[in-house]
PDB file of N, CA and C in Angstrom:
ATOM      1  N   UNK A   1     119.496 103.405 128.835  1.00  0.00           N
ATOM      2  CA  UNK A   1     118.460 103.054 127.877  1.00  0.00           C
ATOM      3  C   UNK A   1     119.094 102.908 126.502  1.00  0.00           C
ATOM      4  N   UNK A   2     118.941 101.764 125.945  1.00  0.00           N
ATOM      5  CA  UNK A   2     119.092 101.837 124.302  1.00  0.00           C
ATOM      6  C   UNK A   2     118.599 102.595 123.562  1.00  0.00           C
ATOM      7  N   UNK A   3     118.995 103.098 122.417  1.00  0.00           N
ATOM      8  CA  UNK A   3     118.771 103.510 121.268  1.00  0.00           C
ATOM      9  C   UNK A   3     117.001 102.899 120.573  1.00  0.00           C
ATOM     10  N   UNK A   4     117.025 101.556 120.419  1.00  0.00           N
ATOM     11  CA  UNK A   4     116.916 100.969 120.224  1.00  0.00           C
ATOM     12  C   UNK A   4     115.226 101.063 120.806  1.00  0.00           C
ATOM     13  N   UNK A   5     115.109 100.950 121.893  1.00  0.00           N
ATOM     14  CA  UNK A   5     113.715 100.892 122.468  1.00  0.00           C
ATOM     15  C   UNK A   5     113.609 102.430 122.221  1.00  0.00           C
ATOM     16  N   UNK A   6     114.065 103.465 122.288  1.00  0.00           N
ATOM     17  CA  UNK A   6     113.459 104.877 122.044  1.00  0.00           C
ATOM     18  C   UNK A   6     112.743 104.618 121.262  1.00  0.00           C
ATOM     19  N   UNK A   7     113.291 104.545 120.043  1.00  0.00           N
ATOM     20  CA  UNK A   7     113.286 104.207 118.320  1.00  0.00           C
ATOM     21  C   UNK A   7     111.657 103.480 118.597  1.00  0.00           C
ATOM     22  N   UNK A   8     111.946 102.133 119.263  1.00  0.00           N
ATOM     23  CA  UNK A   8     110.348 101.250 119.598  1.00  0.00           C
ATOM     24  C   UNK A   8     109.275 102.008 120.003  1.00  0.00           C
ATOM     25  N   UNK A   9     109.695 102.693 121.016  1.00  0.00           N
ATOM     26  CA  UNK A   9     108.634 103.743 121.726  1.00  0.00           C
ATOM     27  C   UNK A   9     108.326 104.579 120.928  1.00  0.00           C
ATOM     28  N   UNK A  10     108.986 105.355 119.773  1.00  0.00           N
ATOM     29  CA  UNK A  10     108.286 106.854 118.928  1.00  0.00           C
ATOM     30  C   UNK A  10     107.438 105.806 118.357  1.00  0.00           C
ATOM     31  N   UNK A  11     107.934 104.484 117.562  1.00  0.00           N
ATOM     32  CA  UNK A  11     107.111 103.905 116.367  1.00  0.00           C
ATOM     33  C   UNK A  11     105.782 103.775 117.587  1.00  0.00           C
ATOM     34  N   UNK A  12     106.048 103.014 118.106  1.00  0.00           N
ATOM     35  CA  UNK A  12     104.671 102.744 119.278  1.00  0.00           C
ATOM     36  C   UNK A  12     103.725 104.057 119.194  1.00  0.00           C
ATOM     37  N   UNK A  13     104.038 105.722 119.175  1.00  0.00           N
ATOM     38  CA  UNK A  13     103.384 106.288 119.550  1.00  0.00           C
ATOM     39  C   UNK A  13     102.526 106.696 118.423  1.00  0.00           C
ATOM     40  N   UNK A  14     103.422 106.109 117.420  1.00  0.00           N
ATOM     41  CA  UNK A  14     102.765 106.754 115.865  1.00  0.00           C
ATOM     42  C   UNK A  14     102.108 106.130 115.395  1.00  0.00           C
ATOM     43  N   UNK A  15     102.404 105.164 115.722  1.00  0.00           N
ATOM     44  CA  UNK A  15     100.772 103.681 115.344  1.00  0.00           C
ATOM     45  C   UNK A  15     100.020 104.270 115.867  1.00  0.00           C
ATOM     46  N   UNK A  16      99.889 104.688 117.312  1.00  0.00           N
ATOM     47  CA  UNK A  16      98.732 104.948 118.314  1.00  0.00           C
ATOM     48  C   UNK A  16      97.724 105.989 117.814  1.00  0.00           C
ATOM     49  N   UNK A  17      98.772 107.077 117.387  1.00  0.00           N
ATOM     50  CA  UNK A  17      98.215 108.164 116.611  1.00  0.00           C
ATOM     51  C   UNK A  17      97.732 108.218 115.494  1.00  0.00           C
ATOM     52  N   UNK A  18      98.057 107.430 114.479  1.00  0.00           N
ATOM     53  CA  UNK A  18      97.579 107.363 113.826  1.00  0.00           C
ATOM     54  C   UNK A  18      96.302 106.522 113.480  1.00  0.00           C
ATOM     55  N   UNK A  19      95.866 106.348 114.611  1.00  0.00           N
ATOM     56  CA  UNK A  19      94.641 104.901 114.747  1.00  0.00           C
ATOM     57  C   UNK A  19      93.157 105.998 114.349  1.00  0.00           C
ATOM     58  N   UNK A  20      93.083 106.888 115.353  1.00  0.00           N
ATOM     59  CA  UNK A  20      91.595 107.110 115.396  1.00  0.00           C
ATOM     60  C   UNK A  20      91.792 108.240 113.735  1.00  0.00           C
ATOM     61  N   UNK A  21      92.771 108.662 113.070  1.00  0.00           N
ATOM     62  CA  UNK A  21      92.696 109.399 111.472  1.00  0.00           C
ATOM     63  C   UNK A  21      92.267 108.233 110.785  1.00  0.00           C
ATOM     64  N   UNK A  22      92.664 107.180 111.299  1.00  0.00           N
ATOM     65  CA  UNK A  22      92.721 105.989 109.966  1.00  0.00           C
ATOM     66  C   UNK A  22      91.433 105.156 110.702  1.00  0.00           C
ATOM     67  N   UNK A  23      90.595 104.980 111.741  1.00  0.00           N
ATOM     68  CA  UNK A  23      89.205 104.516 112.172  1.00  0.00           C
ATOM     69  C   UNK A  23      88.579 105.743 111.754  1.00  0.00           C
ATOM     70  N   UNK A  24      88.360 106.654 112.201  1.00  0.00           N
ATOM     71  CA  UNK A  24      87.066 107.689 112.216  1.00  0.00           C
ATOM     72  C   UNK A  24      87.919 108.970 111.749  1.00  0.00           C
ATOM     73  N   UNK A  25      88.400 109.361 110.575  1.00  0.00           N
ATOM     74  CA  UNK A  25      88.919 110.653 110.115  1.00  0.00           C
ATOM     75  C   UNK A  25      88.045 111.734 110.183  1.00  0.00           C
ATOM     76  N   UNK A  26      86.398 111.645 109.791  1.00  0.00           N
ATOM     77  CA  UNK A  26      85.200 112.571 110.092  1.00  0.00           C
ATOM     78  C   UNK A  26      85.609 112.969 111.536  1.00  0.00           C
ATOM     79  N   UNK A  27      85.591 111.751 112.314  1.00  0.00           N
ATOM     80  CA  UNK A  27      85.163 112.292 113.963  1.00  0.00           C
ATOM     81  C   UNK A  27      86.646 113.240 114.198  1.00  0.00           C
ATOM     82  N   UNK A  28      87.962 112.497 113.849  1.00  0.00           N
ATOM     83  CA  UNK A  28      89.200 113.250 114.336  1.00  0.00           C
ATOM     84  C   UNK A  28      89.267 114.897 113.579  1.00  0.00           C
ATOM     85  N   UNK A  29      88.452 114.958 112.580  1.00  0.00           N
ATOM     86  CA  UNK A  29      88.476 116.383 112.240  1.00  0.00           C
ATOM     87  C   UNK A  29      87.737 117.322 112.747  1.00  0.00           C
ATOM     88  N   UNK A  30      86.341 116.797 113.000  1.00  0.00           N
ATOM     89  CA  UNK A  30      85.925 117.614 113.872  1.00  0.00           C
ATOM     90  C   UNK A  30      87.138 117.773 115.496  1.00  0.00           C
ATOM     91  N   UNK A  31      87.131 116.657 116.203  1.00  0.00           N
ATOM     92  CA  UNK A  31      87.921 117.103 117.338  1.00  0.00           C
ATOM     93  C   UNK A  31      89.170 118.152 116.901  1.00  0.00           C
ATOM     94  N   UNK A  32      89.784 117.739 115.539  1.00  0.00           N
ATOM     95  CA  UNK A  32      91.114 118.774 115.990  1.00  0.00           C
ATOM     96  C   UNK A  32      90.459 120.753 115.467  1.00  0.00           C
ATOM     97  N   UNK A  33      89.165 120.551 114.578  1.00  0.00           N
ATOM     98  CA  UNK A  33      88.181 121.879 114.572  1.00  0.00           C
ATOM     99  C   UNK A  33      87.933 122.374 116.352  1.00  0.00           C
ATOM    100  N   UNK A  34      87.871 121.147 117.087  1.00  0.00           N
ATOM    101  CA  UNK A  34      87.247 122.002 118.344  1.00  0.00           C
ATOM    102  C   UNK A  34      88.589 122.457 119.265  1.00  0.00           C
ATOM    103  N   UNK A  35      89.507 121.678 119.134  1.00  0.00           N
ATOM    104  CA  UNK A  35      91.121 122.327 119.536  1.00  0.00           C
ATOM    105  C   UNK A  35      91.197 123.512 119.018  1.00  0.00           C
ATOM    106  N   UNK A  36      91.204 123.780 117.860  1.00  0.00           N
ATOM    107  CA  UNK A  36      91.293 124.866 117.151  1.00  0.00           C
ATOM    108  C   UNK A  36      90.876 125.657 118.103  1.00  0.00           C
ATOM    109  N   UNK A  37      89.484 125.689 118.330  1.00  0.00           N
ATOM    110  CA  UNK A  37      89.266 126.882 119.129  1.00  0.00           C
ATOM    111  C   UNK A  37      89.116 127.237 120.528  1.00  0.00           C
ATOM    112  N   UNK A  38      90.440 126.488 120.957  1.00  0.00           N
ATOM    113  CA  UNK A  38      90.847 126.457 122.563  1.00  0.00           C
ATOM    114  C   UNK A  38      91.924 127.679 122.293  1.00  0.00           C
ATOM    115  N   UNK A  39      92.433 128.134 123.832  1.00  0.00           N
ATOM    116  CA  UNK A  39      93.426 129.292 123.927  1.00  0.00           C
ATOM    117  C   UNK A  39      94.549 128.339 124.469  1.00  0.00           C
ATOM    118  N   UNK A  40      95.680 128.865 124.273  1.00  0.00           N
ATOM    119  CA  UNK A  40      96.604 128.284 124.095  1.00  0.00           C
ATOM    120  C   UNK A  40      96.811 127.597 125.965  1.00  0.00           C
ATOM    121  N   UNK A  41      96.326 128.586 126.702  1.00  0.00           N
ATOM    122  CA  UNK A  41      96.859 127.801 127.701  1.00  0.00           C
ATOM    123  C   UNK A  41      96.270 126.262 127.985  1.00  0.00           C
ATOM    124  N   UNK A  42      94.578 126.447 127.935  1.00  0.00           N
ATOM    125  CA  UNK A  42      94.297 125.040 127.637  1.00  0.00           C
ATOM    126  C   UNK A  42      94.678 124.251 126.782  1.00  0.00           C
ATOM    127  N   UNK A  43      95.079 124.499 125.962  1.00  0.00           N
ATOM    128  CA  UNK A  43      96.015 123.657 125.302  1.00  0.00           C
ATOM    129  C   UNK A  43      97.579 122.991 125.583  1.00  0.00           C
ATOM    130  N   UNK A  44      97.944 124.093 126.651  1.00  0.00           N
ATOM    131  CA  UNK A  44      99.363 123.774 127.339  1.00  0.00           C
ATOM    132  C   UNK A  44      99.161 122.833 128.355  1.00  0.00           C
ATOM    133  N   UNK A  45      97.965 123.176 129.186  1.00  0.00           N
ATOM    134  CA  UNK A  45      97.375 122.198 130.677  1.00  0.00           C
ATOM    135  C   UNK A  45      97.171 121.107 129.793  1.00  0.00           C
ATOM    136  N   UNK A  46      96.753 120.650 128.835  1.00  0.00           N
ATOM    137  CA  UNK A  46      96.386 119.374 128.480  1.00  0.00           C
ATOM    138  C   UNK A  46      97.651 118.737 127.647  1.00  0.00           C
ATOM    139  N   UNK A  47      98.203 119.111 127.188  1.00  0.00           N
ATOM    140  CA  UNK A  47      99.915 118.792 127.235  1.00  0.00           C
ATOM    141  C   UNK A  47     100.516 118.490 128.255  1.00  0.00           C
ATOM    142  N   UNK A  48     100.424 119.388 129.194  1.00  0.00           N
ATOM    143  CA  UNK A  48     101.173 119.394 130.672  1.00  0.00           C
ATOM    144  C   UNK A  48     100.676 117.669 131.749  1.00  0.00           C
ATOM    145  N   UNK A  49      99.182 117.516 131.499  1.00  0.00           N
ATOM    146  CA  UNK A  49      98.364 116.651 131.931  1.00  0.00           C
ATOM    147  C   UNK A  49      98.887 115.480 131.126  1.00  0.00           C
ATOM    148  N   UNK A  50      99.012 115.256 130.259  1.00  0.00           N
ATOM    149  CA  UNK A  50      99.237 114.319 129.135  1.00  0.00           C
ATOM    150  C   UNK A  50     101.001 113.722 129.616  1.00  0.00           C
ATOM    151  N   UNK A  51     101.855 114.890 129.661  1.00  0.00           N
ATOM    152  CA  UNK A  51     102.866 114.515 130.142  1.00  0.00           C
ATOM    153  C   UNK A  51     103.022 113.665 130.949  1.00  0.00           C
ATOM    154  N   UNK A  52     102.355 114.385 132.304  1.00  0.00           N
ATOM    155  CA  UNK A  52     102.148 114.103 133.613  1.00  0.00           C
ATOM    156  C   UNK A  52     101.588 112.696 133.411  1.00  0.00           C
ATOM    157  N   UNK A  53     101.141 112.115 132.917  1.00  0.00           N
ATOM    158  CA  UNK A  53     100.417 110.865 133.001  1.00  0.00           C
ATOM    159  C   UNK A  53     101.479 109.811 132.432  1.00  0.00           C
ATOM    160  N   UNK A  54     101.976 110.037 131.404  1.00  0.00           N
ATOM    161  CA  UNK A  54     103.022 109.070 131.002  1.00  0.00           C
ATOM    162  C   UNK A  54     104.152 109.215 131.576  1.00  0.00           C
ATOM    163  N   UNK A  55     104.469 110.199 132.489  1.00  0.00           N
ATOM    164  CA  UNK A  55     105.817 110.111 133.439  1.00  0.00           C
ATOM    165  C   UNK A  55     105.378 108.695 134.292  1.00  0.00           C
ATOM    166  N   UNK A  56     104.331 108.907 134.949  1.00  0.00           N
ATOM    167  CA  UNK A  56     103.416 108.163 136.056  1.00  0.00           C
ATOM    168  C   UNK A  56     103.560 107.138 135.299  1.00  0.00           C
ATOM    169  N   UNK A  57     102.829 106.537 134.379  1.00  0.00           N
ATOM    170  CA  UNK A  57     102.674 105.180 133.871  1.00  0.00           C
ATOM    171  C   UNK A  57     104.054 104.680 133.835  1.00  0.00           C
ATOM    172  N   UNK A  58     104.994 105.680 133.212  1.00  0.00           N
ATOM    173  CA  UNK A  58     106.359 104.842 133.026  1.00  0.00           C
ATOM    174  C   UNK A  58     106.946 104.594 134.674  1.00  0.00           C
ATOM    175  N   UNK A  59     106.961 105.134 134.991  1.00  0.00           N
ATOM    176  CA  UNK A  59     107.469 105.108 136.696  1.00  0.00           C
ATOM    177  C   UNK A  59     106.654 104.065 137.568  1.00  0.00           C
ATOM    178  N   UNK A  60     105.686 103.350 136.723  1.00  0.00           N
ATOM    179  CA  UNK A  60     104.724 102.330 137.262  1.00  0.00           C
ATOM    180  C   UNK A  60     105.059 101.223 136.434  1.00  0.00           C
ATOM    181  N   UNK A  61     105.694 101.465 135.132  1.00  0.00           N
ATOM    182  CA  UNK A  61     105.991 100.104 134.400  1.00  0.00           C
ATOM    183  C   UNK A  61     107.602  99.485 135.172  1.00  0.00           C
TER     184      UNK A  61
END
C-alpha cells in the first residue's frame, strides 16, 4: 500500500466526520451528551462493531 492513499483515506475520514458538526452541530451535541453517558464497555462494543464493519467493507472493496 502507498503512503499516499493512507494519507487519502484519513483525509476521506475527516471530511466524513466532520459533516454532521458542520450540518446539524445542535443535533451532534446532543448525541455526543448521550455517549457521555454510556459505560465504557458500550462504548468499546461500538468501536469494536465499527471496526468490524470497515474490515468487511474493505475486504469487499
Amino acid at each position: 500500500m502507498d503512503w499516499n492513499e493512507l494519507l487519502r483515506a484519513l483525509a476521506l475520514v475527516m471530511v466524513i466526520e466532520g459533516l454532521m458538526p458542520f450540518v446539524a452541530p445542535a443535533r451532534w451535541r446532543q448525541m455526543m451528551l448521550s455517549v457521555m453517558h454510556l459505560d465504557s464497555r458500550a462504548i468499546r462494543i461500538i468501536g469494536l462493531l465499527s471496526m468490524l464493519g470497515g474490515v468487511i467493507l474493505l475486504n469487499l472493496l
